[in-house]
N, C-alpha and C. Protein backbone atom coordinates (compact mmCIF):
# COMPACT_ATOMS: atom_id res chain seq x y z
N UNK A 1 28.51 42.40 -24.65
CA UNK A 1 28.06 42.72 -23.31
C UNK A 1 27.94 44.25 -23.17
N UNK A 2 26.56 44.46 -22.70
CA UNK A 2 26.68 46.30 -22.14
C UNK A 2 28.03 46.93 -21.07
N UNK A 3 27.94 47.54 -21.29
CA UNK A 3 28.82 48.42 -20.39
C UNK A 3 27.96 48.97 -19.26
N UNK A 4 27.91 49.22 -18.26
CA UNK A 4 27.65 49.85 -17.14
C UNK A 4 28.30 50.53 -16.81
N UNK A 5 28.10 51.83 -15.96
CA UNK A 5 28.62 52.71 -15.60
C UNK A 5 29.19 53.40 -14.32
N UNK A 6 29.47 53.48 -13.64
CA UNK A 6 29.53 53.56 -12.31
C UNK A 6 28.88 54.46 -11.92
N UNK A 7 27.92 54.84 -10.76
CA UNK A 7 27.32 56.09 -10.27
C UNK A 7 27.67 57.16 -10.38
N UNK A 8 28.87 57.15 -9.23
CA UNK A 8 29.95 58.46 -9.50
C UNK A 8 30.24 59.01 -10.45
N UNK A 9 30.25 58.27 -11.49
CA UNK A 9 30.93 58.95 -12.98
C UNK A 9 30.16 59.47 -13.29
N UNK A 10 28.50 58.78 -13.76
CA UNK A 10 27.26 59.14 -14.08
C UNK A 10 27.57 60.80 -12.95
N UNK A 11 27.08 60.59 -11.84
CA UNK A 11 27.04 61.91 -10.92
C UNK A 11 27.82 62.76 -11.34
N UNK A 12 28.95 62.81 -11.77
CA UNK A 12 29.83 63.88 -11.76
C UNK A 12 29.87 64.34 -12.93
N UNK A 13 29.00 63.65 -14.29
CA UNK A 13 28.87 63.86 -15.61
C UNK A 13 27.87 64.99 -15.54
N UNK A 14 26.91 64.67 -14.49
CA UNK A 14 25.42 64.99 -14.94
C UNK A 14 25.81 66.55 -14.34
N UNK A 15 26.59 66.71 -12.98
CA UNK A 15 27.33 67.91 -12.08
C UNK A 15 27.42 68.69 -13.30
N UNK A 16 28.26 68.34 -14.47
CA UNK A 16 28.84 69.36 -15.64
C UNK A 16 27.97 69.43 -16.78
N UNK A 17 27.02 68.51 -17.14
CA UNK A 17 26.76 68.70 -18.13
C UNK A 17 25.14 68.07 -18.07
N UNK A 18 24.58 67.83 -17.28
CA UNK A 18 23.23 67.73 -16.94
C UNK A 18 22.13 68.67 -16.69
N UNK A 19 21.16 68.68 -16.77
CA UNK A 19 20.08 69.61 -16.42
C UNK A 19 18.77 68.98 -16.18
N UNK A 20 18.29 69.61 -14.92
CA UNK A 20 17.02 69.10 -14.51
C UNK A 20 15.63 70.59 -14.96
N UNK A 21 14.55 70.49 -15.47
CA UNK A 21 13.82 70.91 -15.61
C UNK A 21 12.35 70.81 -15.16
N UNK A 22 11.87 71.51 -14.72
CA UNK A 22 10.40 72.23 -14.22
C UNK A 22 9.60 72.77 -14.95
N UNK A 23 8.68 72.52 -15.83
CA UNK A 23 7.92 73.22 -17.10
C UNK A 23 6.74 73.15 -16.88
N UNK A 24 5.61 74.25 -16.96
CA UNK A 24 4.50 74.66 -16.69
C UNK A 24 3.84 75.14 -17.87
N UNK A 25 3.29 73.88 -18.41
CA UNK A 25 2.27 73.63 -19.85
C UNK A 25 1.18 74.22 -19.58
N UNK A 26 0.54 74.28 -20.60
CA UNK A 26 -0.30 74.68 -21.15
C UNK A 26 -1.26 73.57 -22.54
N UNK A 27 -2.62 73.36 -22.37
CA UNK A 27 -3.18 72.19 -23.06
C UNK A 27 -4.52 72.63 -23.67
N UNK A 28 -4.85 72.73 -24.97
CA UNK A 28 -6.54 72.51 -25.02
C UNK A 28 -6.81 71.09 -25.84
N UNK A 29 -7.53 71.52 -24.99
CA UNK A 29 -8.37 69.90 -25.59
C UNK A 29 -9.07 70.10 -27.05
N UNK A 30 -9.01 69.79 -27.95
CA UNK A 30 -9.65 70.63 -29.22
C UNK A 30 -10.66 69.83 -29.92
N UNK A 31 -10.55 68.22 -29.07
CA UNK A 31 -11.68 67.60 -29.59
C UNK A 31 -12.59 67.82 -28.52
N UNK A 32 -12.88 68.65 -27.67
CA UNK A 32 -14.37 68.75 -26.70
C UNK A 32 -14.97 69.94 -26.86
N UNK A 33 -15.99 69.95 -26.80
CA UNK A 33 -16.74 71.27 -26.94
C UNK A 33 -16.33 71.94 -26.01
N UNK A 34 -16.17 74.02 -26.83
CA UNK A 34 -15.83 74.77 -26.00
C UNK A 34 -14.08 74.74 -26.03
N UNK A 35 -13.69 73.63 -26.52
CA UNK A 35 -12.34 73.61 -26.28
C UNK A 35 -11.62 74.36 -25.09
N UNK A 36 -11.77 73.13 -24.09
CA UNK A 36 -11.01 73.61 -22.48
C UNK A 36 -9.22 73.77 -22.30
N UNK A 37 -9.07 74.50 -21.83
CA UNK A 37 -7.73 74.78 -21.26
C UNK A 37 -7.47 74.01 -19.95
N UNK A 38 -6.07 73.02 -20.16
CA UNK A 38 -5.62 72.65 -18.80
C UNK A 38 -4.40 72.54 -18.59
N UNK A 39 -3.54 73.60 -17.25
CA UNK A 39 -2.63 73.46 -17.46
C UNK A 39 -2.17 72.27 -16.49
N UNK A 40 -0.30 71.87 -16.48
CA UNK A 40 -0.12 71.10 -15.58
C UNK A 40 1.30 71.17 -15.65
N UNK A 41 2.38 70.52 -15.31
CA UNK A 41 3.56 70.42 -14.68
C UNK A 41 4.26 69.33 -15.29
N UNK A 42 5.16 69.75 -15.94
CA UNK A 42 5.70 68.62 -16.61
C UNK A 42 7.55 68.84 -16.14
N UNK A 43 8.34 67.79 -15.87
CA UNK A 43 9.67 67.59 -15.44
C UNK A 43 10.36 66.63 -16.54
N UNK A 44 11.47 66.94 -16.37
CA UNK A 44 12.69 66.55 -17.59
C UNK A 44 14.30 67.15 -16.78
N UNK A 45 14.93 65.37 -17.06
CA UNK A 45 16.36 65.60 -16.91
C UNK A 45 17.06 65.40 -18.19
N UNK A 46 18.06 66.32 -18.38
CA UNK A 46 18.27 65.88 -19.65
C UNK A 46 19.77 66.34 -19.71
N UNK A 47 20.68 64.95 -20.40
CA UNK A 47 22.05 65.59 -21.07
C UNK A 47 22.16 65.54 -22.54
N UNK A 48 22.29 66.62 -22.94
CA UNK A 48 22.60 67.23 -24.19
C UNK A 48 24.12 67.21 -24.75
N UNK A 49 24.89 66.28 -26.08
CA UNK A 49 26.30 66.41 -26.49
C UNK A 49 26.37 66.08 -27.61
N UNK A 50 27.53 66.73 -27.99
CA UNK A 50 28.05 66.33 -29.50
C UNK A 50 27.20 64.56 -29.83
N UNK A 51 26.82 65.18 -31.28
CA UNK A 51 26.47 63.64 -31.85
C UNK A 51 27.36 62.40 -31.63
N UNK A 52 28.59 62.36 -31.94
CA UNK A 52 29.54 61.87 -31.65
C UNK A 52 30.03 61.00 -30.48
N UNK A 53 29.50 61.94 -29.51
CA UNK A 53 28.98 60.94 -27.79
C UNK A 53 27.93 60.85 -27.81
N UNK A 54 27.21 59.84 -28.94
CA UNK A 54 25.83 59.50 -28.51
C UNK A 54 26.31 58.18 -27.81
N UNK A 55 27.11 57.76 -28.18
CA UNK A 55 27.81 56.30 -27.18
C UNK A 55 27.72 56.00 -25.55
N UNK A 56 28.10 57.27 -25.25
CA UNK A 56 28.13 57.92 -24.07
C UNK A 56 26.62 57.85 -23.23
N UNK A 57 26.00 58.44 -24.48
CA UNK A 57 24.69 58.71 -23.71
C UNK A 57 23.83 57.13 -23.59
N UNK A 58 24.61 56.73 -24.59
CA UNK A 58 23.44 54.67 -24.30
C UNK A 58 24.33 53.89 -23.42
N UNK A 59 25.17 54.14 -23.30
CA UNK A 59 25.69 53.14 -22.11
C UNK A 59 25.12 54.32 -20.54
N UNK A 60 24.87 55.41 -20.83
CA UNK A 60 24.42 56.22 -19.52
C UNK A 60 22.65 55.53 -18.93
N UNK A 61 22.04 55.42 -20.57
CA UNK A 61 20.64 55.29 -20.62
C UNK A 61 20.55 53.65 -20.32
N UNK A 62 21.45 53.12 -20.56
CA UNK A 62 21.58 51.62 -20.23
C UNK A 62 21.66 50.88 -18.36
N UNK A 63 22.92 51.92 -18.25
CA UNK A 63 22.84 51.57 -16.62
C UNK A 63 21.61 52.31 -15.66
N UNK A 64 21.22 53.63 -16.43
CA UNK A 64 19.71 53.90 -15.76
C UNK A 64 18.77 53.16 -15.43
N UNK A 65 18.66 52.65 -17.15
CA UNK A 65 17.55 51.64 -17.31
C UNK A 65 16.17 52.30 -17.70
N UNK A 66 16.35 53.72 -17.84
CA UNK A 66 15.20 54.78 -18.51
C UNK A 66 15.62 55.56 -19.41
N UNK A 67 14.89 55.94 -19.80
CA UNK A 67 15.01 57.73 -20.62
C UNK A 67 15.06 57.28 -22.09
N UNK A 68 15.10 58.12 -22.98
CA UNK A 68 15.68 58.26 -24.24
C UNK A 68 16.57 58.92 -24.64
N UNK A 69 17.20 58.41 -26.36
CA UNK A 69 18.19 59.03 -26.86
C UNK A 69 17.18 59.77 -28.11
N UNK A 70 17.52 60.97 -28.61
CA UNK A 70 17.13 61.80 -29.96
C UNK A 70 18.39 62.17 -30.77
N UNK A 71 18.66 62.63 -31.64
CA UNK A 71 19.12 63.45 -32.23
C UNK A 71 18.61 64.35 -32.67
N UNK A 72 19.41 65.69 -32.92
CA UNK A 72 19.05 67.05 -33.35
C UNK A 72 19.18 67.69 -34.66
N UNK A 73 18.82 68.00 -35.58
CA UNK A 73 19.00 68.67 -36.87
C UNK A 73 20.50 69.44 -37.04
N UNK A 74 20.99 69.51 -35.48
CA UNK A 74 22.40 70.53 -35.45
C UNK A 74 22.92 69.26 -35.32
N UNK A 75 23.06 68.20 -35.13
CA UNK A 75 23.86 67.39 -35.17
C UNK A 75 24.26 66.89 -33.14
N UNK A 76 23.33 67.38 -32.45
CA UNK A 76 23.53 67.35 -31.02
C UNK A 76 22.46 65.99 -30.95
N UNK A 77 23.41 64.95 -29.90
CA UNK A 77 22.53 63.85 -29.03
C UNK A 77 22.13 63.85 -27.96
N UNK A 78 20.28 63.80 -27.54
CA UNK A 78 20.17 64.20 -26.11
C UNK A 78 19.51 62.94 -25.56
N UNK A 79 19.69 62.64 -24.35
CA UNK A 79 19.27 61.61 -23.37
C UNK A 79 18.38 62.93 -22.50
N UNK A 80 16.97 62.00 -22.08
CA UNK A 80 16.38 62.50 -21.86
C UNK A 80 15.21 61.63 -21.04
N UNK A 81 14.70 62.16 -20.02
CA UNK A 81 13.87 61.44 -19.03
C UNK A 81 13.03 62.51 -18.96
N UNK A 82 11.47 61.96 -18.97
CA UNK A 82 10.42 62.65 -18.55
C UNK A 82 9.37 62.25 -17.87
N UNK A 83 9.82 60.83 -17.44
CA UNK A 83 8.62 60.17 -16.55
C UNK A 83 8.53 60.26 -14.79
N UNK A 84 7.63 60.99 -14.56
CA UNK A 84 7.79 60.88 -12.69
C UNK A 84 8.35 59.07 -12.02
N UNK A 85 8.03 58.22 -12.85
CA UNK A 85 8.15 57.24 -12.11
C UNK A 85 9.82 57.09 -12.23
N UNK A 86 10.37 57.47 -13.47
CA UNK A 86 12.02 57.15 -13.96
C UNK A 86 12.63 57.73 -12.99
């Protein structure tokens, strides 16, 4: 059986060790003639931790019910959301 998480905990995790982001891309299109530039707005919440609590982060991504898990070449696991609808 999954584990679920309680809100609060989630909340008070994300308080210390969460981050929300605002990023202002940049795009060309390189298959159209002229190759056009378009920029736009891209958002990301994301908790970043030791590989070790990647556990942490799938029972987090579980009671969400969004986002993903990665790992990092340094050995760091990040949960990560980038969809306006999530």
């Amino acid at each position: 059986m999954e584990t679920i998480i309680p809100n609060d905990y989630i909340s008070g995790f994300v308080d210390g060790e969460g981050c929300f982001a605002l990023k202002f891309r940049r795009d060309i299109r390189h298959e159209r003639p002229n190759k056009p530039v378009y920029f736009y707005w891209d958002v990301e919440f994301a908790i970043e931790l030791r590989g070790d609590d990647k556990e942490l982060l799938e029972k987090i991504k579980t009671t969400l019910g969004c986002g993903k898990i990665s790992l990092s070449k340094r050995g760091m696991a990040r949960f990560s959301v980038n969809s306006t609808e999530d």
